[in-house]
PDB file of N, CA and C in Angstrom:
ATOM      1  N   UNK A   1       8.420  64.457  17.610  1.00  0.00           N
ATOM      2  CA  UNK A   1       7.547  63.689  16.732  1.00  0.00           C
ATOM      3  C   UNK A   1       6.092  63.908  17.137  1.00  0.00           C
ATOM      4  N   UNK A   2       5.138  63.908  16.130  1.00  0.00           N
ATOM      5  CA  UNK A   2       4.152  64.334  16.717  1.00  0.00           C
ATOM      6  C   UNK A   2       3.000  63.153  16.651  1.00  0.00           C
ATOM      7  N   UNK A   3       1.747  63.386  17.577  1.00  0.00           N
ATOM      8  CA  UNK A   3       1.082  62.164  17.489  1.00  0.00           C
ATOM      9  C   UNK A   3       0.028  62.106  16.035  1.00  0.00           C
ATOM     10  N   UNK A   4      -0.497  60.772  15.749  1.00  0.00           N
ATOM     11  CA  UNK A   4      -1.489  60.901  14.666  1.00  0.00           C
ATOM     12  C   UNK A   4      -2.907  60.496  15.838  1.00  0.00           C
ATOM     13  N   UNK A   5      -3.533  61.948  15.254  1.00  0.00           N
ATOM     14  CA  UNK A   5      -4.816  61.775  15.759  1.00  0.00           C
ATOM     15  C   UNK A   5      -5.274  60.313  15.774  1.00  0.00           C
ATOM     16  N   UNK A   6      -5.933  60.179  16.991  1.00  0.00           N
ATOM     17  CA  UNK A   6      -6.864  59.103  17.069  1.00  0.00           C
ATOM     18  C   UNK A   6      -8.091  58.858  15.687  1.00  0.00           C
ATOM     19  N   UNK A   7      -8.706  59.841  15.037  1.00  0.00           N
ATOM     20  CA  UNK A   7     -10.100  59.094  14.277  1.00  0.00           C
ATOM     21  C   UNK A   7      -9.377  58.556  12.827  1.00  0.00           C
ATOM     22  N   UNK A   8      -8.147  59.759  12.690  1.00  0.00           N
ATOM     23  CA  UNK A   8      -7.101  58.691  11.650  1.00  0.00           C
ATOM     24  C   UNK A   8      -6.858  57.594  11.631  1.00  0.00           C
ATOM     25  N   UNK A   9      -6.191  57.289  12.983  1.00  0.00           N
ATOM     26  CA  UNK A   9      -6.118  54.885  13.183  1.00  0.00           C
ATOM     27  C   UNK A   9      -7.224  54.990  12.858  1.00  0.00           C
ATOM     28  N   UNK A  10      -8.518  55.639  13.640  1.00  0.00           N
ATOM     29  CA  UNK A  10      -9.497  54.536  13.697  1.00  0.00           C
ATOM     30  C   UNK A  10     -10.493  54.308  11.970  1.00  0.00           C
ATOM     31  N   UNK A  11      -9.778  55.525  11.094  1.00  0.00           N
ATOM     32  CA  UNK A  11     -10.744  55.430   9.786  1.00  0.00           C
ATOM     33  C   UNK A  11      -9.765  54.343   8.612  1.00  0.00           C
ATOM     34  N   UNK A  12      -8.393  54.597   9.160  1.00  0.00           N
ATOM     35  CA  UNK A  12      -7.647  53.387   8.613  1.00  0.00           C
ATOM     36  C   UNK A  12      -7.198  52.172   8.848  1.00  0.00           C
ATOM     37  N   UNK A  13      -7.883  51.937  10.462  1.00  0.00           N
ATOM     38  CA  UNK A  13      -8.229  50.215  10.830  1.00  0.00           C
ATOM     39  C   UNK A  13      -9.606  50.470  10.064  1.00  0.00           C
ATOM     40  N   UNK A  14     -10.929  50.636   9.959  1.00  0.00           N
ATOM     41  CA  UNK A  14     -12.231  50.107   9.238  1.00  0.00           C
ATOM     42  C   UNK A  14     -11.764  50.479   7.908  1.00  0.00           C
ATOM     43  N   UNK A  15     -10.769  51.040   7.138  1.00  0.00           N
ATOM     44  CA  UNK A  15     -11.095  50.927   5.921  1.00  0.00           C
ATOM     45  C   UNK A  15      -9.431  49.281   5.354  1.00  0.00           C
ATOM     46  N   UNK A  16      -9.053  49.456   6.357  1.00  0.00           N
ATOM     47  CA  UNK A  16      -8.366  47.708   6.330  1.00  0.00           C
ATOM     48  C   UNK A  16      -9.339  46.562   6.422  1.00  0.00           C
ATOM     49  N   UNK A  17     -10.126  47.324   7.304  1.00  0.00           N
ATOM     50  CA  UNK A  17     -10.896  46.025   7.699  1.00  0.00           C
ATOM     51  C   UNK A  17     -12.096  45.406   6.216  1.00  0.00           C
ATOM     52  N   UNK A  18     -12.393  47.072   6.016  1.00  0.00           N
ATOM     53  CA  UNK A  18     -13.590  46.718   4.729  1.00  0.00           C
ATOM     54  C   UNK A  18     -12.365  45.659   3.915  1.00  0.00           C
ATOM     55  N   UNK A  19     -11.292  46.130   3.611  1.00  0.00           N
ATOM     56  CA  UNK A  19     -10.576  45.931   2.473  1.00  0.00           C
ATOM     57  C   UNK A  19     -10.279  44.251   2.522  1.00  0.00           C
ATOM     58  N   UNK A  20      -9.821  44.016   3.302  1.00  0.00           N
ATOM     59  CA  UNK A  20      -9.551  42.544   4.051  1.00  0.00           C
ATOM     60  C   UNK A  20     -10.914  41.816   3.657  1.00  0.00           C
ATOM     61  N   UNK A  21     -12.324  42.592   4.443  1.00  0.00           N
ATOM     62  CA  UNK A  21     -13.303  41.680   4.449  1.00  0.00           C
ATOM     63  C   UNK A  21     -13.577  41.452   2.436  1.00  0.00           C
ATOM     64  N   UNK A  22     -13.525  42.686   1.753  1.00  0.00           N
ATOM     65  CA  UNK A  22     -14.058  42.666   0.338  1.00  0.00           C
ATOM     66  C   UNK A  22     -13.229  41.310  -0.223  1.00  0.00           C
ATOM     67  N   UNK A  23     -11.865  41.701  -0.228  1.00  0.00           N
ATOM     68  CA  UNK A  23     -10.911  40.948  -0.720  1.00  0.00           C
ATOM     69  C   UNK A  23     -11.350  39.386  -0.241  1.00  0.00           C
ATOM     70  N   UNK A  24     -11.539  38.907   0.857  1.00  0.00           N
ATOM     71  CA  UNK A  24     -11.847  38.021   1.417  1.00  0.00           C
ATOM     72  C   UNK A  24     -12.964  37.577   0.631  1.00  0.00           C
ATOM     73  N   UNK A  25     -14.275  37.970   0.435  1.00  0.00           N
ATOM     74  CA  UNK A  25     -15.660  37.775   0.336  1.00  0.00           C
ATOM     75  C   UNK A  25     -15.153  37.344  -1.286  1.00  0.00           C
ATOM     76  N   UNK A  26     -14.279  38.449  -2.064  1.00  0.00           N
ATOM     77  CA  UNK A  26     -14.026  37.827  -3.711  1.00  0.00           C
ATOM     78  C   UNK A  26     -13.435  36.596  -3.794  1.00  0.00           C
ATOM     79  N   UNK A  27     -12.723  36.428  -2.983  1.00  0.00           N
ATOM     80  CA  UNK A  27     -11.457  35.312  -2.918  1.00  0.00           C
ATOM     81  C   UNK A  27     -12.704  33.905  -2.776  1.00  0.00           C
ATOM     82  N   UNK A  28     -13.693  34.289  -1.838  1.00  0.00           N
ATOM     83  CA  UNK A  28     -14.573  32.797  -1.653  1.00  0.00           C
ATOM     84  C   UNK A  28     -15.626  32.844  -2.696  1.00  0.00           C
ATOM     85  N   UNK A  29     -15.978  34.360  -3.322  1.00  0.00           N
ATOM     86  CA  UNK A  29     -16.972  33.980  -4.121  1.00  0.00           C
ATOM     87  C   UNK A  29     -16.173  33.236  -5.731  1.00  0.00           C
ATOM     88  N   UNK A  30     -15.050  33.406  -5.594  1.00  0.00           N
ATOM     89  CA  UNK A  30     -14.434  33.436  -7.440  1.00  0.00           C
ATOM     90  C   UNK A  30     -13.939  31.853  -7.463  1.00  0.00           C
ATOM     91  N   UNK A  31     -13.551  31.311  -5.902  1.00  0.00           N
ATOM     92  CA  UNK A  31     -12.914  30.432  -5.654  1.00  0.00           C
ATOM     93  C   UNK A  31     -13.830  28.884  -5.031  1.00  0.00           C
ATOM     94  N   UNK A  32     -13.857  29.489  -4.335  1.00  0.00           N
ATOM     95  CA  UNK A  32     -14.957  28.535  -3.151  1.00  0.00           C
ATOM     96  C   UNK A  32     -16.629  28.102  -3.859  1.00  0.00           C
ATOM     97  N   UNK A  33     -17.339  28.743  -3.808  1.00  0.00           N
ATOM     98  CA  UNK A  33     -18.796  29.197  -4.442  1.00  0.00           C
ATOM     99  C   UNK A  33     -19.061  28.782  -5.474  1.00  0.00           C
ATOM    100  N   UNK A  34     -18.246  28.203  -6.675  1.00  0.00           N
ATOM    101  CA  UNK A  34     -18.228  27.326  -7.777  1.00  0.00           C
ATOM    102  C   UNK A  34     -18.301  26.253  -7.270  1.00  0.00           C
ATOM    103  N   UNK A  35     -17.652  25.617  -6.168  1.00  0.00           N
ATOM    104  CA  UNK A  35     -17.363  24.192  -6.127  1.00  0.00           C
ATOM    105  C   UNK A  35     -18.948  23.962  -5.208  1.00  0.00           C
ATOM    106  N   UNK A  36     -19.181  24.709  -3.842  1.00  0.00           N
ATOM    107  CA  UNK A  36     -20.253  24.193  -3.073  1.00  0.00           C
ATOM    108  C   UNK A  36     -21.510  24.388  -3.656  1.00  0.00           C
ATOM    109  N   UNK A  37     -21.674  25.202  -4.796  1.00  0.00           N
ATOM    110  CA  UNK A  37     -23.329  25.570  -4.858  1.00  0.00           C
ATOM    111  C   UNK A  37     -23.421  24.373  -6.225  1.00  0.00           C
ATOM    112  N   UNK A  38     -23.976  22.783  -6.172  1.00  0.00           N
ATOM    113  CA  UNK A  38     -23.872  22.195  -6.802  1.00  0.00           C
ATOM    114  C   UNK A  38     -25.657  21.934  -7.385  1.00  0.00           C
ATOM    115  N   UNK A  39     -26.587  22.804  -6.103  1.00  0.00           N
ATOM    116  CA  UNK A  39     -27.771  22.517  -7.254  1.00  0.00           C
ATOM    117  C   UNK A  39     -28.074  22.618  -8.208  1.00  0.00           C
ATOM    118  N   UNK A  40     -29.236  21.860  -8.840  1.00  0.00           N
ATOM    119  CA  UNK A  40     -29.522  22.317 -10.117  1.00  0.00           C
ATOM    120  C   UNK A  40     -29.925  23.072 -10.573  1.00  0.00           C
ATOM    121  N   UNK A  41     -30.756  24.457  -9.447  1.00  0.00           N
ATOM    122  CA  UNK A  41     -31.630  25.254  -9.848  1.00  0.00           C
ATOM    123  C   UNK A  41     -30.648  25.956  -9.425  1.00  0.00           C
ATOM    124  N   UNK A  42     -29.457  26.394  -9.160  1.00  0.00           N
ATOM    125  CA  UNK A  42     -28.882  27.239  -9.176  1.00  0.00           C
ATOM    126  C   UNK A  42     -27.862  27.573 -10.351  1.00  0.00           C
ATOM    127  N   UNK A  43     -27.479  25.997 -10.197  1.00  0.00           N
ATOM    128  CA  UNK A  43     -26.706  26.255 -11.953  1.00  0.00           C
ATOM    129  C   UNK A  43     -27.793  26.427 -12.957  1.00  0.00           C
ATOM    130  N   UNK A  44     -29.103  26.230 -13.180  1.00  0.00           N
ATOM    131  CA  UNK A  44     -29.697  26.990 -14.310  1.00  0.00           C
ATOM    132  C   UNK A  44     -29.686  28.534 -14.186  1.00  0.00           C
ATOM    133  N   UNK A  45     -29.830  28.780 -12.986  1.00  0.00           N
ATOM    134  CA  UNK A  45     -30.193  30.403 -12.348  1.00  0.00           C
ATOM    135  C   UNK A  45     -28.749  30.878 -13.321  1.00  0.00           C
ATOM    136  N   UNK A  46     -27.388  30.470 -12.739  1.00  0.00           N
ATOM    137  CA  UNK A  46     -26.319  31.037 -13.306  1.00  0.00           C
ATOM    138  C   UNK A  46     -26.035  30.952 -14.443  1.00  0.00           C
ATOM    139  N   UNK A  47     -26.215  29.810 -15.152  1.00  0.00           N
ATOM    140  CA  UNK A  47     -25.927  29.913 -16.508  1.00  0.00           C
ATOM    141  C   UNK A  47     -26.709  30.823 -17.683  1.00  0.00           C
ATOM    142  N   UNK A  48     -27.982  30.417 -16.744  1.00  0.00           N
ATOM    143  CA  UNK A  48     -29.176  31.609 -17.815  1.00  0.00           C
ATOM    144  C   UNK A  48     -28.862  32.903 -17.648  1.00  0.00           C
ATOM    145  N   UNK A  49     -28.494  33.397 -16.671  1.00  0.00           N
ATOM    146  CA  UNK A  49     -27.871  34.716 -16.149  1.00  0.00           C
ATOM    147  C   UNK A  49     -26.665  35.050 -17.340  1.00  0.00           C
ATOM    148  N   UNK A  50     -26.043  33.966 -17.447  1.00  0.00           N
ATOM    149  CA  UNK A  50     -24.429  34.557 -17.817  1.00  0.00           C
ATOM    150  C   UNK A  50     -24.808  34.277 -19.882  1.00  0.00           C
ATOM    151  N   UNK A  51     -25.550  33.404 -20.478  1.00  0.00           N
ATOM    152  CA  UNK A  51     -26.048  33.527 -20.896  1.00  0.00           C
ATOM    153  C   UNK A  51     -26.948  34.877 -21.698  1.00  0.00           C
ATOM    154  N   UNK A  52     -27.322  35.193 -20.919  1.00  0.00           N
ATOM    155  CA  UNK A  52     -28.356  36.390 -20.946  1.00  0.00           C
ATOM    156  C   UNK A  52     -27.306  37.681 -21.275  1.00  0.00           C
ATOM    157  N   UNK A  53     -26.197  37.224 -20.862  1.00  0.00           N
ATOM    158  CA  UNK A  53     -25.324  38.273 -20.782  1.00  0.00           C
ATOM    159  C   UNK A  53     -24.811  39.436 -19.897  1.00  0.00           C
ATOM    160  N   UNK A  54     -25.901  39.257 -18.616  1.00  0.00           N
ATOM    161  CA  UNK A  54     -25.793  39.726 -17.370  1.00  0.00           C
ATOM    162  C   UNK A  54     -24.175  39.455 -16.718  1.00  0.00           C
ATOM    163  N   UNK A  55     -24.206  38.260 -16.775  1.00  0.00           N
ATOM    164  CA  UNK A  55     -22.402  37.702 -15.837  1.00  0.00           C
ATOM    165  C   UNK A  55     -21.389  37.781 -16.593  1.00  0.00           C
ATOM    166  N   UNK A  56     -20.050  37.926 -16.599  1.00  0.00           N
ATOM    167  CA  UNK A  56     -19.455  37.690 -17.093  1.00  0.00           C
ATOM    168  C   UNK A  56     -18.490  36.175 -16.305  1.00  0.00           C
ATOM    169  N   UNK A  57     -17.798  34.858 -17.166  1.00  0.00           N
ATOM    170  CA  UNK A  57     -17.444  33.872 -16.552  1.00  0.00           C
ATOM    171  C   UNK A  57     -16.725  34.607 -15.246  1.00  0.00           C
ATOM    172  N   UNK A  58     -16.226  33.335 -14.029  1.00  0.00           N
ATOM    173  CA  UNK A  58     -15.928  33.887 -13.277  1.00  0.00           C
ATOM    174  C   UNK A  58     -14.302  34.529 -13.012  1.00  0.00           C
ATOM    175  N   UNK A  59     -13.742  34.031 -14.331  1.00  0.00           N
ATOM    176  CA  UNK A  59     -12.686  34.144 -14.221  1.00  0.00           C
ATOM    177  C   UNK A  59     -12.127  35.992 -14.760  1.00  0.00           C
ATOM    178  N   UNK A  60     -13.382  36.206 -15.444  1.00  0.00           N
ATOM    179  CA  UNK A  60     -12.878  37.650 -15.749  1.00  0.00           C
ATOM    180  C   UNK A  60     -13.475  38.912 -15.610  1.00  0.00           C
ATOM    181  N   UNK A  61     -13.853  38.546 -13.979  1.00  0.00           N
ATOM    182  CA  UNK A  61     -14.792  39.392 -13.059  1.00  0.00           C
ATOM    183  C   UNK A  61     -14.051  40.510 -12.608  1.00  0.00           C
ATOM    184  N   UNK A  62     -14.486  41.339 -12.253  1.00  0.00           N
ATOM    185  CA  UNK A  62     -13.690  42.774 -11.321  1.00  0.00           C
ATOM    186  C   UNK A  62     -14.272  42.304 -10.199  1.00  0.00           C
ATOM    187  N   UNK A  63     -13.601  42.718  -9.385  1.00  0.00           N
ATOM    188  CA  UNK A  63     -13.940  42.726  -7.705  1.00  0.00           C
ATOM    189  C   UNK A  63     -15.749  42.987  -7.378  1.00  0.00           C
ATOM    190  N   UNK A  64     -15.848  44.255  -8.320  1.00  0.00           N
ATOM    191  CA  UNK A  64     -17.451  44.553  -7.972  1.00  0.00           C
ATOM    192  C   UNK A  64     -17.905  43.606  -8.235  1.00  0.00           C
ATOM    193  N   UNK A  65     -17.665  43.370  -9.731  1.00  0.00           N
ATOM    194  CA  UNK A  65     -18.988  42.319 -10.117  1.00  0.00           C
ATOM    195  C   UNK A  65     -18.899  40.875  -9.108  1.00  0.00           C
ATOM    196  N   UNK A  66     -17.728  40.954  -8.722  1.00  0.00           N
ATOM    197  CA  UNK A  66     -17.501  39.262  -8.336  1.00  0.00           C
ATOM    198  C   UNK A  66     -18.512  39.443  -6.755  1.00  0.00           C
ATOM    199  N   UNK A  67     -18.669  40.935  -6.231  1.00  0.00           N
ATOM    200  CA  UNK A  67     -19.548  40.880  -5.312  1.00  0.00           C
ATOM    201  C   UNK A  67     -20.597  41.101  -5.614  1.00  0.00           C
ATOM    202  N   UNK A  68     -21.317  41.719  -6.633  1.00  0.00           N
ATOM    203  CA  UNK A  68     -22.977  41.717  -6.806  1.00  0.00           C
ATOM    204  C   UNK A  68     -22.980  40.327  -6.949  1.00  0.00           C
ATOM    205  N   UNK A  69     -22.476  39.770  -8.069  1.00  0.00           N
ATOM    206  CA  UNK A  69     -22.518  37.992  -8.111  1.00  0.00           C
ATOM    207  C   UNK A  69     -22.783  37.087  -6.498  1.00  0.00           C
ATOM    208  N   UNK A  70     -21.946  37.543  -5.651  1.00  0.00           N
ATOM    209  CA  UNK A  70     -21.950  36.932  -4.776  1.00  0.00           C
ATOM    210  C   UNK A  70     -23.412  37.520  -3.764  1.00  0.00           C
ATOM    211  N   UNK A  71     -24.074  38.491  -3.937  1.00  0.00           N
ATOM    212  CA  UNK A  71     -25.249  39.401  -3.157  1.00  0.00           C
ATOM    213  C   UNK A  71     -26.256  38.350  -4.191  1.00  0.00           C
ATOM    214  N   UNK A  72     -26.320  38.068  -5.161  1.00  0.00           N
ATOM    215  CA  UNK A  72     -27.023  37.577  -6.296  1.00  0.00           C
ATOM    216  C   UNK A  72     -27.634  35.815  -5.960  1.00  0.00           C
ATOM    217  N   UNK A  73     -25.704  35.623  -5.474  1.00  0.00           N
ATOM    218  CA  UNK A  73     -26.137  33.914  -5.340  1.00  0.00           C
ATOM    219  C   UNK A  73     -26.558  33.473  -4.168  1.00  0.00           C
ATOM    220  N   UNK A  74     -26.146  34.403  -3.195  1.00  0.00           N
ATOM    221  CA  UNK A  74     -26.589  34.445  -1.378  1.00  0.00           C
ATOM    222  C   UNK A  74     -28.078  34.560  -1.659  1.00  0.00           C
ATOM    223  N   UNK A  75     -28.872  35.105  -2.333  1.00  0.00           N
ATOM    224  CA  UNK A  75     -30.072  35.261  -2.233  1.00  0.00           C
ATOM    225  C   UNK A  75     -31.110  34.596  -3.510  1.00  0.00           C
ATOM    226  N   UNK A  76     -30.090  34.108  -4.560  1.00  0.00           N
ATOM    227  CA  UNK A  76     -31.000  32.341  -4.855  1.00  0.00           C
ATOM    228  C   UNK A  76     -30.920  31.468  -3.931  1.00  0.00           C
ATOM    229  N   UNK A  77     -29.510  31.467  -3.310  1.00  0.00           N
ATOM    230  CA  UNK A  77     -29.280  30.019  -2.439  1.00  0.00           C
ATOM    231  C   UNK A  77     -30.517  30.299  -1.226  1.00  0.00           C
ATOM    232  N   UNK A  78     -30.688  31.624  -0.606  1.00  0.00           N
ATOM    233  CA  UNK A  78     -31.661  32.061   0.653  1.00  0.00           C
ATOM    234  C   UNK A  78     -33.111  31.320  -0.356  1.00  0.00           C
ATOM    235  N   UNK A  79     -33.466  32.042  -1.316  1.00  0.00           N
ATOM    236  CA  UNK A  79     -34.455  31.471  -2.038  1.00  0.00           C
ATOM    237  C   UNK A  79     -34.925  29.897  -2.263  1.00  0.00           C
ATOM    238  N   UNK A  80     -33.884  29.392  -2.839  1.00  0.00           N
ATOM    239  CA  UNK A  80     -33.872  27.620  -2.770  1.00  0.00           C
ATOM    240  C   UNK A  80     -33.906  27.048  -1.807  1.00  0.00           C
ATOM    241  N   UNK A  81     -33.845  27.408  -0.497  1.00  0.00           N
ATOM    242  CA  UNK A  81     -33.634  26.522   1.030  1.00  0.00           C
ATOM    243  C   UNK A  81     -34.945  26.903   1.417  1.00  0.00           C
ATOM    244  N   UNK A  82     -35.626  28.437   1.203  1.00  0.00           N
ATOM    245  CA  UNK A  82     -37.378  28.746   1.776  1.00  0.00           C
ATOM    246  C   UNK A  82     -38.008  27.952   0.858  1.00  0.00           C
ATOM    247  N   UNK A  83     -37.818  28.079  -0.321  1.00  0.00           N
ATOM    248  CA  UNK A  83     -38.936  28.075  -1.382  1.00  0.00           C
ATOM    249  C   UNK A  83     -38.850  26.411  -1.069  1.00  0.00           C
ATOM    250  N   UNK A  84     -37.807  25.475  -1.467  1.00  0.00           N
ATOM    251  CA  UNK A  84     -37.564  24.398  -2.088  1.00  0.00           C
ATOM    252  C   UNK A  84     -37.972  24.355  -2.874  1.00  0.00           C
ATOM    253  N   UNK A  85     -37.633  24.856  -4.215  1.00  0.00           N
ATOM    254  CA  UNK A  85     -37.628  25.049  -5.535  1.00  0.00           C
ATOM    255  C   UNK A  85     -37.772  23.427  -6.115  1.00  0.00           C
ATOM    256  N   UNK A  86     -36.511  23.268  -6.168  1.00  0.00           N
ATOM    257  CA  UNK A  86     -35.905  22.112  -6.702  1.00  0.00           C
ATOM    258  C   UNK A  86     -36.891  20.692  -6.269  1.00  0.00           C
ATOM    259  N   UNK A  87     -37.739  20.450  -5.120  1.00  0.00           N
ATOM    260  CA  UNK A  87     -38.268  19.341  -4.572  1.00  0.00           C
ATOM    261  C   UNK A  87     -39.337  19.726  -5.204  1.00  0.00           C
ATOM    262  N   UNK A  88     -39.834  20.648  -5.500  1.00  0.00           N
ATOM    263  CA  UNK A  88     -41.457  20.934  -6.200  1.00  0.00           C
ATOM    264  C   UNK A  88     -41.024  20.567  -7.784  1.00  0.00           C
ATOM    265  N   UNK A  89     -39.963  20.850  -8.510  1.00  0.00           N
ATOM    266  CA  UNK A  89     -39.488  20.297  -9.464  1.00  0.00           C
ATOM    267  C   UNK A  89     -39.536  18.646  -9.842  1.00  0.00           C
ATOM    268  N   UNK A  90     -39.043  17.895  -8.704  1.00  0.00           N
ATOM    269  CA  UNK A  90     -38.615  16.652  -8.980  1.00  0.00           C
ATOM    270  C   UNK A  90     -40.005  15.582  -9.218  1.00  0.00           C
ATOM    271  N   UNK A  91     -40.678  16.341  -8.348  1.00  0.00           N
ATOM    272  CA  UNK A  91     -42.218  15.604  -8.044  1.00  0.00           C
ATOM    273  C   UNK A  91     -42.749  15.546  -9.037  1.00  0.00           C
ATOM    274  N   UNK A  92     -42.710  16.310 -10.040  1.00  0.00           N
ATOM    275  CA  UNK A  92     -43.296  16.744 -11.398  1.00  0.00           C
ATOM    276  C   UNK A  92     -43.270  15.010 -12.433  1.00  0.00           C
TER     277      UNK A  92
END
């Protein structure tokens, strides 16, 4: 029996691992990420988005999109916590 090269495991443990992590990252953005992101300036951000015709709902996403979505909302939510959007809003 013969051996399998070593960079073989090692290119099909990191491409388990991507696969695991992607799968993972969709599973919290399609699942999870609806329920915690309850601001208001984020649900306008998303709805005007999906709206616009950019998103499609979340239920009939492909894997990609469900991760640009998720690169998308990581960096309103990064945005809304520097900026405080929403508190310059309320003052109004």
């Amino acid at each position: 029996m013969r051996e399998i090269p070593s960079f073989i495991t090692e290119i099909t443990t990191k491409s388990l691992r991507l696969l695991v992590g992607l799968v993972l990252s969709v599973l919290l953005f399609k699942f999870l990420l609806p329920t915690i992101f309850d601001s208001e300036f984020i649900k306008l951000a998303v709805s005007g988005a999906s709206m616009a015709g950019f998103f499609k709902p979340f239920s009939e996403m492909k894997w990609y999109q469900a991760l640009i979505m998720l690169v998308v909302l990581i960096g309103i939510f990064i945005l809304n916590k520097v900026l405080d959007i929403p508190k310059k809003y309320e003052s109004r």
